[in-house]
Structure formats: structure tokens, C-alpha cells
N, C-alpha and C. Protein backbone atom coordinates (compact mmCIF):
# COMPACT_ATOMS: atom_id res chain seq x y z
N UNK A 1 0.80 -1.21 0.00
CA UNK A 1 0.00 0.00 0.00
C UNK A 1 0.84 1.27 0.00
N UNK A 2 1.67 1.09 0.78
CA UNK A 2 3.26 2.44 0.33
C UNK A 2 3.10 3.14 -0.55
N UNK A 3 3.47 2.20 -1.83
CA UNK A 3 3.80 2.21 -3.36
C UNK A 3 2.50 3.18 -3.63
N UNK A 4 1.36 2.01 -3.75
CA UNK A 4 0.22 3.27 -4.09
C UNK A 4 -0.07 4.25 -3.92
N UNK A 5 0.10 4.45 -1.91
CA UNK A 5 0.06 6.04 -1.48
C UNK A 5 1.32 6.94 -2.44
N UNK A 6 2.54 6.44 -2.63
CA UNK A 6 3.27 7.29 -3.17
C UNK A 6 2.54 7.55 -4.72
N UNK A 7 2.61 6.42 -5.84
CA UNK A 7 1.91 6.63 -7.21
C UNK A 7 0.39 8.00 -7.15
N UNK A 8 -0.27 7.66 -5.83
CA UNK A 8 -1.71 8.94 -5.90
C UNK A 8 -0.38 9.82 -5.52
N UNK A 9 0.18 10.15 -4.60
CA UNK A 9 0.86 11.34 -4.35
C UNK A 9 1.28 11.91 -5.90
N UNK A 10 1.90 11.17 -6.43
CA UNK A 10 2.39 11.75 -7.74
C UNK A 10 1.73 11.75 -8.43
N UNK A 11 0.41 11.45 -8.23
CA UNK A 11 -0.84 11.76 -9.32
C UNK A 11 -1.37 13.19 -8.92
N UNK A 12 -1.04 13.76 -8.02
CA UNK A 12 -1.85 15.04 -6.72
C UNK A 12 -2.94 14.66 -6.75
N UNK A 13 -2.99 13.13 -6.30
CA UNK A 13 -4.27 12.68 -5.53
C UNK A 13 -4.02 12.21 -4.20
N UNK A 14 -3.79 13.52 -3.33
CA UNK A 14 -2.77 13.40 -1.83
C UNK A 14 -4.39 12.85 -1.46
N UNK A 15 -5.41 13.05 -1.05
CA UNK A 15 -6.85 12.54 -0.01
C UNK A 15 -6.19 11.04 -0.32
N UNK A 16 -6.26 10.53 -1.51
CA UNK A 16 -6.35 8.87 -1.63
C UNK A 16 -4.75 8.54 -1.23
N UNK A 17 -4.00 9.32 -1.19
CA UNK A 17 -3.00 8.93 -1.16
C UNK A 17 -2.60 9.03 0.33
N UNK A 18 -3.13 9.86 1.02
CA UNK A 18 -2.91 9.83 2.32
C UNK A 18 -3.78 8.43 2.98
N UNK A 19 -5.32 8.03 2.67
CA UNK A 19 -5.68 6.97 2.88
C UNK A 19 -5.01 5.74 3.10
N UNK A 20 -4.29 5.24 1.79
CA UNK A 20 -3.49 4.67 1.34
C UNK A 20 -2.43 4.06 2.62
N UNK A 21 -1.82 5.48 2.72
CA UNK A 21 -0.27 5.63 3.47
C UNK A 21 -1.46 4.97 5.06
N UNK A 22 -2.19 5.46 5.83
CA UNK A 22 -2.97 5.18 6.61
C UNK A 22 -2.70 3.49 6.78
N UNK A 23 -3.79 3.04 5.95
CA UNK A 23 -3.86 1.94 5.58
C UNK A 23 -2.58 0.78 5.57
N UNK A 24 -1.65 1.40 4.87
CA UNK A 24 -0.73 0.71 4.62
C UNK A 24 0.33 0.53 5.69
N UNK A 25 0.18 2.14 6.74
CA UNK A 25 0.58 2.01 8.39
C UNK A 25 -0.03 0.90 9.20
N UNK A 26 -1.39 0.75 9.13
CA UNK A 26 -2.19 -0.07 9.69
C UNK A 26 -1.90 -1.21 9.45
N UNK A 27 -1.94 -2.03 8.05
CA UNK A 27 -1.30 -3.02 7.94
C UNK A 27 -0.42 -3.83 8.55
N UNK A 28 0.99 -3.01 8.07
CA UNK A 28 2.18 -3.18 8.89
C UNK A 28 2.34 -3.09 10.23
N UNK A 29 1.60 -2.50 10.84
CA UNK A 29 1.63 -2.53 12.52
C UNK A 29 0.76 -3.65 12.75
N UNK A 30 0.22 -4.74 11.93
CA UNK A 30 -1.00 -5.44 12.63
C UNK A 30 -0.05 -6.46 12.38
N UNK A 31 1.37 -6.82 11.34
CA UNK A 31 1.89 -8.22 11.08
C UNK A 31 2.86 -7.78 11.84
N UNK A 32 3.17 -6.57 12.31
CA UNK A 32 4.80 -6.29 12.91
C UNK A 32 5.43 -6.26 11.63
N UNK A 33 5.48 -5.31 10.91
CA UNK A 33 6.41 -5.33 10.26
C UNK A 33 6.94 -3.98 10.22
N UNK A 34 8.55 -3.74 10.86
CA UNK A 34 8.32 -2.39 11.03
C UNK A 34 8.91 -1.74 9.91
N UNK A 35 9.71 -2.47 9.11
CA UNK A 35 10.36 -1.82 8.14
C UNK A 35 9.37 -1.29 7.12
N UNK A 36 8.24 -2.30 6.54
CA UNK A 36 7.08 -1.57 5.89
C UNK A 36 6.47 -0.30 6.84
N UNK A 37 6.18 -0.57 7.93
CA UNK A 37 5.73 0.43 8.87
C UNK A 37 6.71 1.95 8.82
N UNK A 38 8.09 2.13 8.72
CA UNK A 38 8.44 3.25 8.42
C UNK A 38 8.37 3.61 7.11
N UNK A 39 8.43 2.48 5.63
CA UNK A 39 7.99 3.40 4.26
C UNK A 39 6.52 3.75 4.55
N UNK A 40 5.31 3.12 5.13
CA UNK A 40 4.22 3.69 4.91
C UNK A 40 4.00 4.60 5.65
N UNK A 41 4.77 4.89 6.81
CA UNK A 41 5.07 6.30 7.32
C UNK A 41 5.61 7.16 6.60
N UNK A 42 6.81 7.56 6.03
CA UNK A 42 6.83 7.96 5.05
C UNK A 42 6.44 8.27 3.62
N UNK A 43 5.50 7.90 3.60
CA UNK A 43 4.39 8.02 2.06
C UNK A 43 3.13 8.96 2.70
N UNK A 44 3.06 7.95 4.07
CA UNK A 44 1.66 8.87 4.51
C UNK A 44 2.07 10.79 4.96
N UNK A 45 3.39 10.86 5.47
CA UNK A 45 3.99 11.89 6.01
C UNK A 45 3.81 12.58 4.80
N UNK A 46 4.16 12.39 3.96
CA UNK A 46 4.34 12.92 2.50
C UNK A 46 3.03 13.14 1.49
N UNK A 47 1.66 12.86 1.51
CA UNK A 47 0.82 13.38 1.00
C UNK A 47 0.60 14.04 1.95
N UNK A 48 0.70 13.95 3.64
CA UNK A 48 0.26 14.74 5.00
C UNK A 48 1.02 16.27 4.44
N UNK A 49 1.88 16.29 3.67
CA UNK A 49 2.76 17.34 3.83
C UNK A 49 1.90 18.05 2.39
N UNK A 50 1.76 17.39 1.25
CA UNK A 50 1.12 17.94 -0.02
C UNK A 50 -0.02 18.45 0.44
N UNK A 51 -1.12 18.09 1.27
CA UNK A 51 -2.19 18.20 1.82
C UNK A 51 -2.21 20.00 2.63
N UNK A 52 -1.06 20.12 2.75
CA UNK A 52 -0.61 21.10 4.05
C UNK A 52 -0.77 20.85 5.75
N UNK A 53 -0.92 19.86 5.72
CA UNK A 53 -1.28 19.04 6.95
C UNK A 53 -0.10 19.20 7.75
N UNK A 54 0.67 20.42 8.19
CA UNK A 54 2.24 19.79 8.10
C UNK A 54 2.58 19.55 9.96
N UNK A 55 1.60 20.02 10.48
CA UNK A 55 2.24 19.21 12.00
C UNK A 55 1.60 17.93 12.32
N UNK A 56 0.43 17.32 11.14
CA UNK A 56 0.59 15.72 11.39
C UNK A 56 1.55 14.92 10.82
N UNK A 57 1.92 15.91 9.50
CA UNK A 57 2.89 15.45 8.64
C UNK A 57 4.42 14.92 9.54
N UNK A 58 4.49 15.97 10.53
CA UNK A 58 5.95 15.80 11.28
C UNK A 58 5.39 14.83 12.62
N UNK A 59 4.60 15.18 12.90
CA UNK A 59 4.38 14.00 14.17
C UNK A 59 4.42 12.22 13.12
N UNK A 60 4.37 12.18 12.79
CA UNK A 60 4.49 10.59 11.78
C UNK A 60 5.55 10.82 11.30
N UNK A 61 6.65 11.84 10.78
CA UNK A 61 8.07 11.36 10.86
C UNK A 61 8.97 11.63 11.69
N UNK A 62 8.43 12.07 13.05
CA UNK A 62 9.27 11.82 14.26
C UNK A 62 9.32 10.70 14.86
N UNK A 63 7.90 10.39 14.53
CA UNK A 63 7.59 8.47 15.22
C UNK A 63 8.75 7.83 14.82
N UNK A 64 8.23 7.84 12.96
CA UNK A 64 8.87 6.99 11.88
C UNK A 64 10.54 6.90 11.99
N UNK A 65 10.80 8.55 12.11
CA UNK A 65 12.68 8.38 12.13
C UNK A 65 13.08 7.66 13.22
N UNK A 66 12.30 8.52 14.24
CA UNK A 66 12.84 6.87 15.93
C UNK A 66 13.02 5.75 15.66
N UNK A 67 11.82 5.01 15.07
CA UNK A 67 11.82 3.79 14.52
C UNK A 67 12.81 2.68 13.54
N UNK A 68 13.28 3.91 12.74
CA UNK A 68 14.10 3.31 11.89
C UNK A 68 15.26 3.38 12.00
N UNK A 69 15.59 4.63 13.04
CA UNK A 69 17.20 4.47 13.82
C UNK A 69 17.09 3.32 15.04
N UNK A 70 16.00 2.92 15.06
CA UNK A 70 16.49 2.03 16.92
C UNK A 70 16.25 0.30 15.68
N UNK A 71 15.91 0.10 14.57
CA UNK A 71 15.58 -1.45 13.73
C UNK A 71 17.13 -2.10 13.56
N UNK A 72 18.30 -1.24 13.04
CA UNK A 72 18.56 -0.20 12.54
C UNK A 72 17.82 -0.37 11.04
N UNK A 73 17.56 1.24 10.45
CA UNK A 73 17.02 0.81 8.52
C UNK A 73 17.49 2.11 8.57
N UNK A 74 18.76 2.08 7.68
CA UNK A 74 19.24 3.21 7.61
C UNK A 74 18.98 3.85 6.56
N UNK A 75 18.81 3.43 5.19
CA UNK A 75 18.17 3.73 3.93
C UNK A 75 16.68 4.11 4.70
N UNK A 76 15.61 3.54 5.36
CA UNK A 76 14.25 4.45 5.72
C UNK A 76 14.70 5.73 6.65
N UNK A 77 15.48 5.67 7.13
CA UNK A 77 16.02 6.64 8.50
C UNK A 77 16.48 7.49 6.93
N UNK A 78 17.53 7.36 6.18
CA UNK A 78 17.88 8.75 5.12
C UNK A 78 16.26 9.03 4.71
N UNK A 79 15.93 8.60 4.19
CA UNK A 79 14.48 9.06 2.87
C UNK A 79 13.45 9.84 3.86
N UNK A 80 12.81 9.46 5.30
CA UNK A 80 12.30 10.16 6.34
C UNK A 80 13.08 11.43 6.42
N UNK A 81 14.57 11.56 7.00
CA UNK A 81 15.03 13.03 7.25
C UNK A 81 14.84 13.35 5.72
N UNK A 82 15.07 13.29 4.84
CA UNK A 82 15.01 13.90 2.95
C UNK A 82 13.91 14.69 3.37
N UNK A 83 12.61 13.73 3.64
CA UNK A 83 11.05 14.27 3.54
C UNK A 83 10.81 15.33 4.64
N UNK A 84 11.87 15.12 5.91
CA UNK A 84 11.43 16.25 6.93
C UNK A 84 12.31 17.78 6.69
N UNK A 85 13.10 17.30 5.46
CA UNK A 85 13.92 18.52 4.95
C UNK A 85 12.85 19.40 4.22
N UNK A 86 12.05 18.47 3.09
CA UNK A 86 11.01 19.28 2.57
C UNK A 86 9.49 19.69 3.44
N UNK A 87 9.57 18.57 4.42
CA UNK A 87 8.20 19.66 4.90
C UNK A 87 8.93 20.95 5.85
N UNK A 88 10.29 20.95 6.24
CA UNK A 88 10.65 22.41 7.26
C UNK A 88 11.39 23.03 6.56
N UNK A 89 11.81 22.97 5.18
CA UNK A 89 12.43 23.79 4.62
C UNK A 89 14.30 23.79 5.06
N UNK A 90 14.21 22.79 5.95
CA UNK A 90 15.59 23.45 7.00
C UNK A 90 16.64 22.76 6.33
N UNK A 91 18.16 22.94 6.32
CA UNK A 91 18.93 22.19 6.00
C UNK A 91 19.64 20.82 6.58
N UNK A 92 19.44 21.03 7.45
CA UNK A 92 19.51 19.91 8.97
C UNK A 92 19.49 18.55 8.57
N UNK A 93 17.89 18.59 8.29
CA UNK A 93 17.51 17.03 7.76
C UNK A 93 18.30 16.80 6.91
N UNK A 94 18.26 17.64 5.41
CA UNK A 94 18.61 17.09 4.01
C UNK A 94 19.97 16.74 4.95
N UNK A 95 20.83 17.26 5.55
CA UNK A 95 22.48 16.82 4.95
C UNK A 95 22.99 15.49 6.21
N UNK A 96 21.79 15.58 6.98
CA UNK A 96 21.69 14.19 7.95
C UNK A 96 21.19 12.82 6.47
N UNK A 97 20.30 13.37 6.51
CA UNK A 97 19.90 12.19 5.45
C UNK A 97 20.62 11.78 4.17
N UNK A 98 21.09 12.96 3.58
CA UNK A 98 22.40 12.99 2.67
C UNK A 98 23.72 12.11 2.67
N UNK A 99 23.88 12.40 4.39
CA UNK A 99 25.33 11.60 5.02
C UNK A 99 24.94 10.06 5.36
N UNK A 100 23.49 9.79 5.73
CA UNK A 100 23.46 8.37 5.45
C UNK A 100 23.84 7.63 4.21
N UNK A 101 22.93 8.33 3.09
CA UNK A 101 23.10 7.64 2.21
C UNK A 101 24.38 7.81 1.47
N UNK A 102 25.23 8.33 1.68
CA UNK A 102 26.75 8.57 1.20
C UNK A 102 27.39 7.25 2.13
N UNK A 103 27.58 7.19 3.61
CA UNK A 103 28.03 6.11 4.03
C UNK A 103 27.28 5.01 3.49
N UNK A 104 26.39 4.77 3.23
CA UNK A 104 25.39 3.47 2.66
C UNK A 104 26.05 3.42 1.04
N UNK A 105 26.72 3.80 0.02
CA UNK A 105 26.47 3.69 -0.66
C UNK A 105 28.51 3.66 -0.80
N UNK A 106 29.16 4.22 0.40
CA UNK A 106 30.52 3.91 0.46
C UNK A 106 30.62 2.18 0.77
N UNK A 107 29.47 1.86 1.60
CA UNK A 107 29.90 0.62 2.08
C UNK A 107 29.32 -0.15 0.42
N UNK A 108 28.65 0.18 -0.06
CA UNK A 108 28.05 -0.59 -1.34
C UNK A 108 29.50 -0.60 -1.97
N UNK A 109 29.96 0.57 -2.49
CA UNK A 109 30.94 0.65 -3.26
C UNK A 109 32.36 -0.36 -3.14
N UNK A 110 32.84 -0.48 -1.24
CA UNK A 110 33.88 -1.01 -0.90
C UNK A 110 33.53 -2.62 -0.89
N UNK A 111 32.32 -3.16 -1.05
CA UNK A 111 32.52 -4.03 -1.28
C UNK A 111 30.98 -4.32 -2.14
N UNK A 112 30.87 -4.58 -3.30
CA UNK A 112 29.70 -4.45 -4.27
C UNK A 112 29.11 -6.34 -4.02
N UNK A 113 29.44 -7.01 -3.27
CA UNK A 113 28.99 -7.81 -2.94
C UNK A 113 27.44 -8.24 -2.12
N UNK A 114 27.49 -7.07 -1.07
CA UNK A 114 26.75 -6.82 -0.16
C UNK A 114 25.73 -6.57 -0.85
């Protein structure tokens, strides 16, 4: 359900797409799954934010970033701060989330096995 909430988001059909992200939170919290549970936090945060919704938008990626720094999921932990860069405008997030995925993608590089 992620996927979809994101595809309506990029349709600017944020109502269905926020549903979606809802839904697709719900899901994942009912099998335990938390790694789906922080992308559909992140999808839902993200039409929450198109919507102008933006302090539910940040209360679901403050949950979400906790979450994905204590699993560890460091790829959901970058893409959450990305999204809390664009709903506050601030630079903070982007170059936190930036520096994950630069170490994530050094360790890809040093050994392309992984």
C-alpha cells in the first residue's frame, strides 16, 4: 500500500494517497512489520505534507525516524530526514539524510557484494 500512497501522491491525488499511506501504516503494525511500517510512514507523512497538513505530517516522521534508527534501517532513516527537509524547509535534515546515504552507498561501493 506504500507504493500506491506514493503513485496517488504523484498523481496530486494526496486525499487517496494519504488513505493509502494510513492503511498501509495499519497493515504493517498489525503483522509487525516495522520496516514496511516506516515506508508507509513515510508516504503517509508525504501526502500529509502535499495536503498542508504539516504538524501531522511531522508528528508521523518523528515516530517513523525513531523507529528506523532504533531497527537499525538506515536507507528508511535517510528518505524520512530527505522528507522532513522538505516539509521544514531546514537544512539539517537534508544533509543528515544525505550523510546516510553517502556512508550506505561507500559501504556498497567497498565491497559491491553486499
Amino acid at each position: 500500500f506504500s507504493v500506491l500512497a506514493e503513485a496517488h501522491a504523484d498523481l496530486g491525488e494526496f486525499d487517496e494517497g494519504a488513505r493509502l499511506g494510513r492503511q498501509a501504516l495499519e497493515s504493517a503494525a498489525a503483522v509487525g512489520n516495522r520496516v514496511e511500517a516506516v515506508d508507509a510512514s513515510r508516504a503517509l507523512a508525504r501526502c500529509l505534507r502535499l495536503q498542508g497538513q504539516v504538524e501531522e505530517a511531522e508528528e508521523v516522521l518523528a515516530a517513523a525516524i525513531e523507529s528506523a534508527a532504533a531497527l537499525p534501517y538506515p536507507y528508511g532513516e535517510a528518505r524520512l530526514l530527505l522528507e522532513r527537509a522538505d516539509l521544514t524547509g531546514r537544512s539539517e535534515p537534508r544533509a543528515a539524510g544525505e550523510a546516510i546515504l553517502s556512508r550506505l552507498h561507500a559501504g556498497v561501493a567497498a565491497d559491491p557484494g553486499v
